[in-house]
C-alpha atoms as a PDB file:
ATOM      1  CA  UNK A   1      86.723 125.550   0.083  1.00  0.00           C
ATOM      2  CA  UNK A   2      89.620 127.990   1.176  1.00  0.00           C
ATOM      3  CA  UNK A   3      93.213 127.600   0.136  1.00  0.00           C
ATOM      4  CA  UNK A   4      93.966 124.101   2.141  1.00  0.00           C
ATOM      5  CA  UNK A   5      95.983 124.048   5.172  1.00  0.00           C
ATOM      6  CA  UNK A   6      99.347 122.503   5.542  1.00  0.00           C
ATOM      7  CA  UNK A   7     100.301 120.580   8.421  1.00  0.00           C
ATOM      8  CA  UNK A   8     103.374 121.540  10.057  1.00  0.00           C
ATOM      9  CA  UNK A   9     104.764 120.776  13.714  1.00  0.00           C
ATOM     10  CA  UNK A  10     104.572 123.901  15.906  1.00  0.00           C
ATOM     11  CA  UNK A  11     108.767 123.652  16.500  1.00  0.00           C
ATOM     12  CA  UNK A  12     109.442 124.194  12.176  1.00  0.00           C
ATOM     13  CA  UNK A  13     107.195 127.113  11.317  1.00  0.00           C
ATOM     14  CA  UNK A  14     109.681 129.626  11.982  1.00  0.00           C
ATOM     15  CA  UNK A  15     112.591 127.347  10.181  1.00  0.00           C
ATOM     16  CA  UNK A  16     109.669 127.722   7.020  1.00  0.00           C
ATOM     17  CA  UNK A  17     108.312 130.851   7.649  1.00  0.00           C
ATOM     18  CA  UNK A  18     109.179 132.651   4.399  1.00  0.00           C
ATOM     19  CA  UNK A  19     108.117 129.844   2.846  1.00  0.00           C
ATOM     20  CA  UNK A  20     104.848 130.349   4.457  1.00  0.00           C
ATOM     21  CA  UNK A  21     104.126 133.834   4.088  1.00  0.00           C
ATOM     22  CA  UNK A  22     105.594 133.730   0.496  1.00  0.00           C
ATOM     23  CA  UNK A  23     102.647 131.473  -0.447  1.00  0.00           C
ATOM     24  CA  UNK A  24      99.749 132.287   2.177  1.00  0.00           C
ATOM     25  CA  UNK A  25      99.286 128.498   3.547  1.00  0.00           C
ATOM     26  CA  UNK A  26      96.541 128.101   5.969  1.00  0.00           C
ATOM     27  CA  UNK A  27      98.183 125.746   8.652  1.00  0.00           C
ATOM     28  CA  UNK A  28      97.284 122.663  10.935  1.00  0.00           C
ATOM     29  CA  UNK A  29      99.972 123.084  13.423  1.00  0.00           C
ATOM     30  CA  UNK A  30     100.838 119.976  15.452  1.00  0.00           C
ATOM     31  CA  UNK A  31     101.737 120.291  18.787  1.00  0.00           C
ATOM     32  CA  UNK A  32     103.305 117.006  20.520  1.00  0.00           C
ATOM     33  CA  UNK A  33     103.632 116.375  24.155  1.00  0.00           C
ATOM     34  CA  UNK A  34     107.080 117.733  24.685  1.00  0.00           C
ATOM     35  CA  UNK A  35     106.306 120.510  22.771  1.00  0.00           C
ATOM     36  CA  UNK A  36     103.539 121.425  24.792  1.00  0.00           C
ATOM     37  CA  UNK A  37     105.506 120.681  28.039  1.00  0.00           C
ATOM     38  CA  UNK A  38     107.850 123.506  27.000  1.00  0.00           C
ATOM     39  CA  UNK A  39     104.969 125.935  25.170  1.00  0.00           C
ATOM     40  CA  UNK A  40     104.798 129.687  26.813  1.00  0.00           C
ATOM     41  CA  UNK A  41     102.023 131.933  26.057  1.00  0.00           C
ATOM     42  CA  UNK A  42     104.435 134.632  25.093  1.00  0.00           C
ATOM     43  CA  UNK A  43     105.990 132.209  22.023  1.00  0.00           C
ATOM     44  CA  UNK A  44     102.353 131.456  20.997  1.00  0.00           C
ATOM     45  CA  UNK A  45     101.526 135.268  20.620  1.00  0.00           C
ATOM     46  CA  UNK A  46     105.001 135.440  19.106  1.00  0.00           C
ATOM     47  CA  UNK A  47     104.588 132.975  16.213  1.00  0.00           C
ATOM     48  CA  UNK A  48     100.938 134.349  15.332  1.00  0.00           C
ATOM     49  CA  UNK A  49     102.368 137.725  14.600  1.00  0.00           C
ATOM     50  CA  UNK A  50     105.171 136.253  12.795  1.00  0.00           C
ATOM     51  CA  UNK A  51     102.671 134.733  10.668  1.00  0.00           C
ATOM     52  CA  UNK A  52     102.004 138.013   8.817  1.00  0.00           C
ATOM     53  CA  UNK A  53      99.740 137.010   6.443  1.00  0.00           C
ATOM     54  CA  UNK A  54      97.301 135.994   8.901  1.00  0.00           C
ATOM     55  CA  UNK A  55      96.066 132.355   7.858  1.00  0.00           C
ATOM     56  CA  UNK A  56      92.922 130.257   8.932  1.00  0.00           C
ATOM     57  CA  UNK A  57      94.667 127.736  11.832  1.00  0.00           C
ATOM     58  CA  UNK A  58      93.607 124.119  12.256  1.00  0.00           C
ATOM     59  CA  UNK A  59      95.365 122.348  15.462  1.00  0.00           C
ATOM     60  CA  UNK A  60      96.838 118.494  15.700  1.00  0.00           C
ATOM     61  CA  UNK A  61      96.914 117.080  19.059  1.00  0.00           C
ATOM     62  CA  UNK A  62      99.763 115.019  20.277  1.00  0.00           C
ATOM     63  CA  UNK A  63      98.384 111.411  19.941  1.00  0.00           C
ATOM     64  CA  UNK A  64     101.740 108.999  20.685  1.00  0.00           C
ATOM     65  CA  UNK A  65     100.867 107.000  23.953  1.00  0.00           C
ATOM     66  CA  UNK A  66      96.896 108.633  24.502  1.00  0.00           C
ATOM     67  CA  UNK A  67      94.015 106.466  24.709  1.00  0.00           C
ATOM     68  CA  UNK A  68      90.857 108.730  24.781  1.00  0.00           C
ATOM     69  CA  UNK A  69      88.827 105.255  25.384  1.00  0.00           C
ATOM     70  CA  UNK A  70      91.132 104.043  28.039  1.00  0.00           C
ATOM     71  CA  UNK A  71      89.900 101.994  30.285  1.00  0.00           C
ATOM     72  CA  UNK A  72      91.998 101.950  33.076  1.00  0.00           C
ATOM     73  CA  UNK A  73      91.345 105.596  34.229  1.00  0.00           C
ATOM     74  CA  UNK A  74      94.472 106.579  34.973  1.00  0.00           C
ATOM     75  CA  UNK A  75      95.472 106.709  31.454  1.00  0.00           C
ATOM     76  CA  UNK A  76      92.792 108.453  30.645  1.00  0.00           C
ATOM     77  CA  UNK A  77      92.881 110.858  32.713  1.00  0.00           C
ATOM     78  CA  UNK A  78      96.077 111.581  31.550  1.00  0.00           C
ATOM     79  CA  UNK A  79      94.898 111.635  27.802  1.00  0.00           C
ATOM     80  CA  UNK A  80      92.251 114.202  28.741  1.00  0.00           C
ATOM     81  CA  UNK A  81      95.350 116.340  30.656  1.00  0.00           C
ATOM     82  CA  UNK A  82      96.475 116.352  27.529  1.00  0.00           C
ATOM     83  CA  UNK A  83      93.435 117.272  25.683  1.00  0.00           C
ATOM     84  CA  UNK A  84      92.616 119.963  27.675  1.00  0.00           C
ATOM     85  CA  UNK A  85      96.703 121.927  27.433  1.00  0.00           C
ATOM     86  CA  UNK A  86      95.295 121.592  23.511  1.00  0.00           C
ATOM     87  CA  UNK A  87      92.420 123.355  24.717  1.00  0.00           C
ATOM     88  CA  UNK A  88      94.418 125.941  26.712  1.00  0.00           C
ATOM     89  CA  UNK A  89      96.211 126.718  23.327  1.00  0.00           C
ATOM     90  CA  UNK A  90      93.475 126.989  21.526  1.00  0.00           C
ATOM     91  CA  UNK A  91      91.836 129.489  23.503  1.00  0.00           C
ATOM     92  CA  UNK A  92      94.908 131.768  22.218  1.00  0.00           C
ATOM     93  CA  UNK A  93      94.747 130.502  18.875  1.00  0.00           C
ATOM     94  CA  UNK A  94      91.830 130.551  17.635  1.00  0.00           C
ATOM     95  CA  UNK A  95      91.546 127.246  15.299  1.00  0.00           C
ATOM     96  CA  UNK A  96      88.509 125.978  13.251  1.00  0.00           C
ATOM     97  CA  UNK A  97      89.538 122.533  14.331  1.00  0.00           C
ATOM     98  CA  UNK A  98      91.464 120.213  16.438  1.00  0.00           C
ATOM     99  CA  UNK A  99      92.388 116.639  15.361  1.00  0.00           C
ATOM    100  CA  UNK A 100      92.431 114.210  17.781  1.00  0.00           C
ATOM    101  CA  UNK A 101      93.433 110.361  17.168  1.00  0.00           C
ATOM    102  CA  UNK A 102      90.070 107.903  17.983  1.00  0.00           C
ATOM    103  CA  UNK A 103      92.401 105.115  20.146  1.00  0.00           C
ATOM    104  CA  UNK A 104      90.509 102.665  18.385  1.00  0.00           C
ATOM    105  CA  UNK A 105      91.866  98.881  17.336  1.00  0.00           C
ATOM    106  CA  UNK A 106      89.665  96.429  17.101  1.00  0.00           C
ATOM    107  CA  UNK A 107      91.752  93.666  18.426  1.00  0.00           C
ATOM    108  CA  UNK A 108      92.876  95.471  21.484  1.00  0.00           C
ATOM    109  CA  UNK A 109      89.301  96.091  22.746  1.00  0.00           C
ATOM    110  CA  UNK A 110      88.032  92.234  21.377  1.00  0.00           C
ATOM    111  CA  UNK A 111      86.041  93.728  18.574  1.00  0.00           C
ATOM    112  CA  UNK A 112      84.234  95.267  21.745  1.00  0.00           C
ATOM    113  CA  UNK A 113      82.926  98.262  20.004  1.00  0.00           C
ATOM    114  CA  UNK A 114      80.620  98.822  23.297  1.00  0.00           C
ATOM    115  CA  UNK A 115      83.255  99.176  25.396  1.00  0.00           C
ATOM    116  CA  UNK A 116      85.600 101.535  23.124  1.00  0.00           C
ATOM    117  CA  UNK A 117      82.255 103.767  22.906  1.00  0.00           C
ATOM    118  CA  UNK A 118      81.525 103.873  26.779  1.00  0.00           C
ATOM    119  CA  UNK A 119      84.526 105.315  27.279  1.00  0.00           C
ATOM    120  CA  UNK A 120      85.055 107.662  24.661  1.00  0.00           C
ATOM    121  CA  UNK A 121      82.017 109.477  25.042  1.00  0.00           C
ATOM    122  CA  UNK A 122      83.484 109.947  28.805  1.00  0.00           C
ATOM    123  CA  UNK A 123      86.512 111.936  27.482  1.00  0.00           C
ATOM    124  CA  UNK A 124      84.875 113.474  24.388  1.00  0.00           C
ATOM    125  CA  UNK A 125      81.726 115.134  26.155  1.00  0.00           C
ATOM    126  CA  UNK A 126      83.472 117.579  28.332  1.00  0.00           C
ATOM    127  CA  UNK A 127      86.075 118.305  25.584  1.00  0.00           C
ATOM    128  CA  UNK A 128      83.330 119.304  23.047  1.00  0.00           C
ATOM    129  CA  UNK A 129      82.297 121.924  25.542  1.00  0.00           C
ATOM    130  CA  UNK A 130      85.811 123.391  26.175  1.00  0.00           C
ATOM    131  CA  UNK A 131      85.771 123.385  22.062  1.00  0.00           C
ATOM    132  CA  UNK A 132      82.569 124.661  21.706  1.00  0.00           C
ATOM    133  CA  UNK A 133      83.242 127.335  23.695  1.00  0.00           C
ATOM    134  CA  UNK A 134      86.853 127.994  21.943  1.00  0.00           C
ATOM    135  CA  UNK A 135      84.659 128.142  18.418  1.00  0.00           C
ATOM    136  CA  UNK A 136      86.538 125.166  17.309  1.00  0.00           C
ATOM    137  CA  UNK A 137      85.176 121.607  16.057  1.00  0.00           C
ATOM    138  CA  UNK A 138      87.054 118.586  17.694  1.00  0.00           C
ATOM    139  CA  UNK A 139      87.837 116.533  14.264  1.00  0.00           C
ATOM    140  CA  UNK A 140      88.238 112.650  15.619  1.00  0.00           C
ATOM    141  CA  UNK A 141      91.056 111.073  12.870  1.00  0.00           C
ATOM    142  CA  UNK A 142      90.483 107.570  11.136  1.00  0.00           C
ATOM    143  CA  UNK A 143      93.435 105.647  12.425  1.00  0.00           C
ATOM    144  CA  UNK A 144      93.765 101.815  12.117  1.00  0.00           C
ATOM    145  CA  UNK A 145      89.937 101.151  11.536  1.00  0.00           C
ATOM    146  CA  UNK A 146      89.304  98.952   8.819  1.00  0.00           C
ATOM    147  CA  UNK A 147      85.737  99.662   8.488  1.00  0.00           C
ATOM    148  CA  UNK A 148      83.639 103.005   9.797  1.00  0.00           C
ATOM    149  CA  UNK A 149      81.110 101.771  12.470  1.00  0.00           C
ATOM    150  CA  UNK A 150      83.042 102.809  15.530  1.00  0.00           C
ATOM    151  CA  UNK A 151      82.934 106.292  14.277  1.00  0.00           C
ATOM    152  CA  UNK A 152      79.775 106.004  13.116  1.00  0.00           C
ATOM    153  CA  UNK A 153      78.413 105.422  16.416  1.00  0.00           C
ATOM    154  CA  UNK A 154      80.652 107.919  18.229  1.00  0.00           C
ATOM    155  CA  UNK A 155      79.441 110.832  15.596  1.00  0.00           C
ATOM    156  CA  UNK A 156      75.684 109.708  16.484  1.00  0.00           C
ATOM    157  CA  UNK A 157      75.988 109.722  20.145  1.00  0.00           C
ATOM    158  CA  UNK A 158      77.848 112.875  20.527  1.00  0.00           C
ATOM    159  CA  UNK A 159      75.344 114.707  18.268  1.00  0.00           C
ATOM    160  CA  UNK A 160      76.726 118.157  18.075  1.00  0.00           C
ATOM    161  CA  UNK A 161      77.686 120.622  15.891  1.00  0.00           C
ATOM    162  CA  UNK A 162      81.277 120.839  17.005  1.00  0.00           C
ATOM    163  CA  UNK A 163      82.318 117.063  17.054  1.00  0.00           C
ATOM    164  CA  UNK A 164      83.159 115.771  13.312  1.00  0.00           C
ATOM    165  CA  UNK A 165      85.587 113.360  11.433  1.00  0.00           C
ATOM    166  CA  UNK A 166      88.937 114.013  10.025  1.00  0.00           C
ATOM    167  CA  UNK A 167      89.070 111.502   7.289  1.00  0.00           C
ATOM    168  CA  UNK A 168      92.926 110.493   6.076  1.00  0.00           C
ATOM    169  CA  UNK A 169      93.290 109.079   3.079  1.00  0.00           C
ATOM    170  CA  UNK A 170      96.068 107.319   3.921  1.00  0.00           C
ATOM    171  CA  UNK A 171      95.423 105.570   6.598  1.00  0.00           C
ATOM    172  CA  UNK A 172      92.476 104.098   4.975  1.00  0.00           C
ATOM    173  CA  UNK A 173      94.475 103.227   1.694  1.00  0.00           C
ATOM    174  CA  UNK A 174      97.010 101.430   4.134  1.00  0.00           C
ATOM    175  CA  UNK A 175      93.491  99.480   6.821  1.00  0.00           C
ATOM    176  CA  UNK A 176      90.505  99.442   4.854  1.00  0.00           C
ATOM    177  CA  UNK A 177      88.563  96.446   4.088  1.00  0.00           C
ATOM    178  CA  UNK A 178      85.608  97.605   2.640  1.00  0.00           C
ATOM    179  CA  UNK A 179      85.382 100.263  -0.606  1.00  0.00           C
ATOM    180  CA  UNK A 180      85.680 104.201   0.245  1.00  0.00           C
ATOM    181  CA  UNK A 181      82.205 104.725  -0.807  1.00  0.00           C
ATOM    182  CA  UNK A 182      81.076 103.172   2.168  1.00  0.00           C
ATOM    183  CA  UNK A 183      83.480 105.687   4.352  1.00  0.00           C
ATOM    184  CA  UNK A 184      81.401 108.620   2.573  1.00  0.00           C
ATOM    185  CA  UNK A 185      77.988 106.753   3.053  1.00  0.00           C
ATOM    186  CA  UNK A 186      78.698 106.288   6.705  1.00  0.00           C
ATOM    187  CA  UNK A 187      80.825 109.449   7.839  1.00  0.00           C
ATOM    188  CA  UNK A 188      80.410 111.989   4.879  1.00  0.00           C
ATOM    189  CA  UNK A 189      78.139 114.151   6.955  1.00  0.00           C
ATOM    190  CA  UNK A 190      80.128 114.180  10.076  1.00  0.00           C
ATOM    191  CA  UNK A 191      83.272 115.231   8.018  1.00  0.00           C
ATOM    192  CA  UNK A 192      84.717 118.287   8.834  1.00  0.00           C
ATOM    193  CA  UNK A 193      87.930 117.732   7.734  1.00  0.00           C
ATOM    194  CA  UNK A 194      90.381 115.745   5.438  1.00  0.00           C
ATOM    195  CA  UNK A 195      94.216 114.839   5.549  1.00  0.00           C
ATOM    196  CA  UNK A 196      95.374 114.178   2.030  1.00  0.00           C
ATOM    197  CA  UNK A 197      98.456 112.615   1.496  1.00  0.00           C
ATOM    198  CA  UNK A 198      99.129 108.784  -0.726  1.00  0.00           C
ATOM    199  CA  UNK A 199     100.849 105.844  -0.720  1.00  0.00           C
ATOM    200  CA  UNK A 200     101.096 102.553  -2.298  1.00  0.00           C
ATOM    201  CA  UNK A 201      99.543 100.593   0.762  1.00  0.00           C
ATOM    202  CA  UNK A 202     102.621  99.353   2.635  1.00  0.00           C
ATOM    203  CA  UNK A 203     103.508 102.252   4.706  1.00  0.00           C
ATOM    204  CA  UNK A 204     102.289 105.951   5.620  1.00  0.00           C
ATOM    205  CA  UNK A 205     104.677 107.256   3.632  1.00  0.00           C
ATOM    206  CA  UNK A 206     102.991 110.928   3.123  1.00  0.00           C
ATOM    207  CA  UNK A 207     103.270 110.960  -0.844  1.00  0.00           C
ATOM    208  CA  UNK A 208     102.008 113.702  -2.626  1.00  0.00           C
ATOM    209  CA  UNK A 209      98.357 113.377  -4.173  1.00  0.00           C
ATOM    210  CA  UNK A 210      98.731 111.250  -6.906  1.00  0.00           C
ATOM    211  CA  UNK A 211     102.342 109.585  -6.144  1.00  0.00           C
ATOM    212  CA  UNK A 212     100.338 106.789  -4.295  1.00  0.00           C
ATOM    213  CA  UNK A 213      97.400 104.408  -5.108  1.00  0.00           C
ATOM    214  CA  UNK A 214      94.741 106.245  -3.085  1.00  0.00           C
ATOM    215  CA  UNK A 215      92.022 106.753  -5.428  1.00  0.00           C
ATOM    216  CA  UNK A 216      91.368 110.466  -5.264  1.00  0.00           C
ATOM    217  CA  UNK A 217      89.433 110.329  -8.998  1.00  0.00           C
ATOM    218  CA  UNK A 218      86.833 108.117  -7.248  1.00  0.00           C
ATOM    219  CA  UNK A 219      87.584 110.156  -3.926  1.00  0.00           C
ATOM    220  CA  UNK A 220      86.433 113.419  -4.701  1.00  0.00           C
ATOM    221  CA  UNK A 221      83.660 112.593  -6.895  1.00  0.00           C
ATOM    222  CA  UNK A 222      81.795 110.796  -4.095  1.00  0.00           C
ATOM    223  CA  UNK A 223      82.798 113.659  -1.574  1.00  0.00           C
ATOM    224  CA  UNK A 224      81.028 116.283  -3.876  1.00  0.00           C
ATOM    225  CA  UNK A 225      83.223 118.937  -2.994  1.00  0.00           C
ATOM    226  CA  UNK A 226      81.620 118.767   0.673  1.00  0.00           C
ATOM    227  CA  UNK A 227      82.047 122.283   2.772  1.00  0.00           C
ATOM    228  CA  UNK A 228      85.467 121.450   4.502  1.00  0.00           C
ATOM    229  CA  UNK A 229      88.479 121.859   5.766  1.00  0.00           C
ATOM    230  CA  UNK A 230      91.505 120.496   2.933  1.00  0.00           C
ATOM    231  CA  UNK A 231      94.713 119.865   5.204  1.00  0.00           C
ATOM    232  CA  UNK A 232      97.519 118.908   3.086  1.00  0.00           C
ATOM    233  CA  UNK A 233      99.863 115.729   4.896  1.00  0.00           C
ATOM    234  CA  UNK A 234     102.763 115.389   2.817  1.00  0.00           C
ATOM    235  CA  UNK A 235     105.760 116.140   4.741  1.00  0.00           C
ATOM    236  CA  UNK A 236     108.362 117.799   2.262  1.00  0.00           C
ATOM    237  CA  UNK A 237     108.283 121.378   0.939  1.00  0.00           C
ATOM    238  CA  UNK A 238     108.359 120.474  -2.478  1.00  0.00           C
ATOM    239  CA  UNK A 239     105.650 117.523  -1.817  1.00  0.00           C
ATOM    240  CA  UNK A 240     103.228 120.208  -0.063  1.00  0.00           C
ATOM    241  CA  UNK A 241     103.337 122.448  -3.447  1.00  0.00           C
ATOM    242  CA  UNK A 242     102.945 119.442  -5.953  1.00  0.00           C
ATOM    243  CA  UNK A 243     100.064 118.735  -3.882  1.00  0.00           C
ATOM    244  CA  UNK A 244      98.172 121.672  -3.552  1.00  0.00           C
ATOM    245  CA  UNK A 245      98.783 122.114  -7.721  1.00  0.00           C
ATOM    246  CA  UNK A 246      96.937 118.814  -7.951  1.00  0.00           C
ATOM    247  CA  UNK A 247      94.477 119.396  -5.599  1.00  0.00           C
ATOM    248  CA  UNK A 248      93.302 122.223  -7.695  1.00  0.00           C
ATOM    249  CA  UNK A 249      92.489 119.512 -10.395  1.00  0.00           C
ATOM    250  CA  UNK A 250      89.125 118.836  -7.701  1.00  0.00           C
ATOM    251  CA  UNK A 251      88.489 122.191  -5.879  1.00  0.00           C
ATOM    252  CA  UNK A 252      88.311 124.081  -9.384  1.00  0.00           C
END
């Protein structure tokens, strides 16, 4: 594993840019829809040389209000506008990866796993190639699933290289149903990248690692230090560096 990445939103890197030089963070850089509706070329090229100390770059889509297994096709359409400006940036970038949210919840498709799965290889397929292309992985996010079929069966039917998981601990502290073991048994090949963050179950608060109840003792022993990208999610300065000292505790 390389030094993790930290995720920051495009719009603060250069209000913690000594910050990030001073201590060489790889970053996932998140770029919402407004951001992107304002985004130049020139202030892309601009931050990446600001970045001096030249770090490995993951990308976050925007997710608020996309539905990449829409099924009125309007909206999708407009989610895969928006995947494909991602796509336009990361030609420039360069990133290993791009999360994406999976726009699954169970009881807004009727537990209609089928349907959710039509659709989404629609959107993903042509993405994958733009990514592939790019040299990037699309990394599809656990969101509100309680359990890990539908992503399962998305990983198995897409079947490439450059379409993975990004597994959040968080968001399965705060939805899951069944143990974590059965996340790893299920997705742990298909994982090309995890957002580590706690809480204590009743919000996504972004805690550092071990401020929560996520069980990252348990975690990381059933992950077996798996060849991946480590993307630190807690949103404070000082929460990003007591994390990383406590991820060392697993990555040696």
């Amino acid at each position: 594993m390389a030094f993790p990445h930290v995720h920051i939103p495009f719009g603060k890197i250069e209000e913690h840019l000594d910050l990030l030089v001073k201590h060489g963070f790889n970053l996932e850089i998140y770029f919402d829809s407004d951001t992107i509706d304002r985004l130049e070329a020139d202030s892309l090229l601009k931050m990446k040389e600001s970045l001096t100390h030249k770090p490995l770059i993951s990308i976050h889509a925007p997710f608020m209000d996309l539905s990449p297994a829409a099924v009125d096709s309007r909206i999708r359409d407009a989610t895969i506008f928006r995947l494909n400006q991602v796509l336009d940036i990361a030609d420039i970038l360069r990133p290993l990866s791009i999360v994406c949210h999976s726009g699954y919840e169970k009881w807004k498709y009727s537990l209609n796993i089928d349907l959710w799965l039509k659709k989404s290889l629609e959107t993903w397929k042509p993405v994958v190639v733009r990514a592939k292309s790019s040299g990037c992985k699309i990394a599809i996010e656990n969101i509100f699933e309680d359990e890990p079929s539908n992503l399962r069966e998305l990983m198995k039917e897409m079947a490439s290289d450059h379409f993975g998981i990004c597994f959040d601990s968080v968001h399965c502290n705060l939805f899951t149903t069944v143990p974590v073991h059965r996340w790893i048994e299920d997705l742990g090949d298909y994982i090309v990248e995890l957002h580590l963050h706690d809480n204590d179950k009743s919000a996504d608060q972004h805690h550092p690692i071990g401020d929560g109840t996520f069980d990252f003792d348990n975690f990381f022993q059933l992950l077996k230090k798996r060849g991946c990208i480590y993307t630190i999610e807690a949103h404070t300065p000082a929460r990003v560096l007591k994390s990383i000292e406590r991820l060392k505790k697993y990555t040696g």
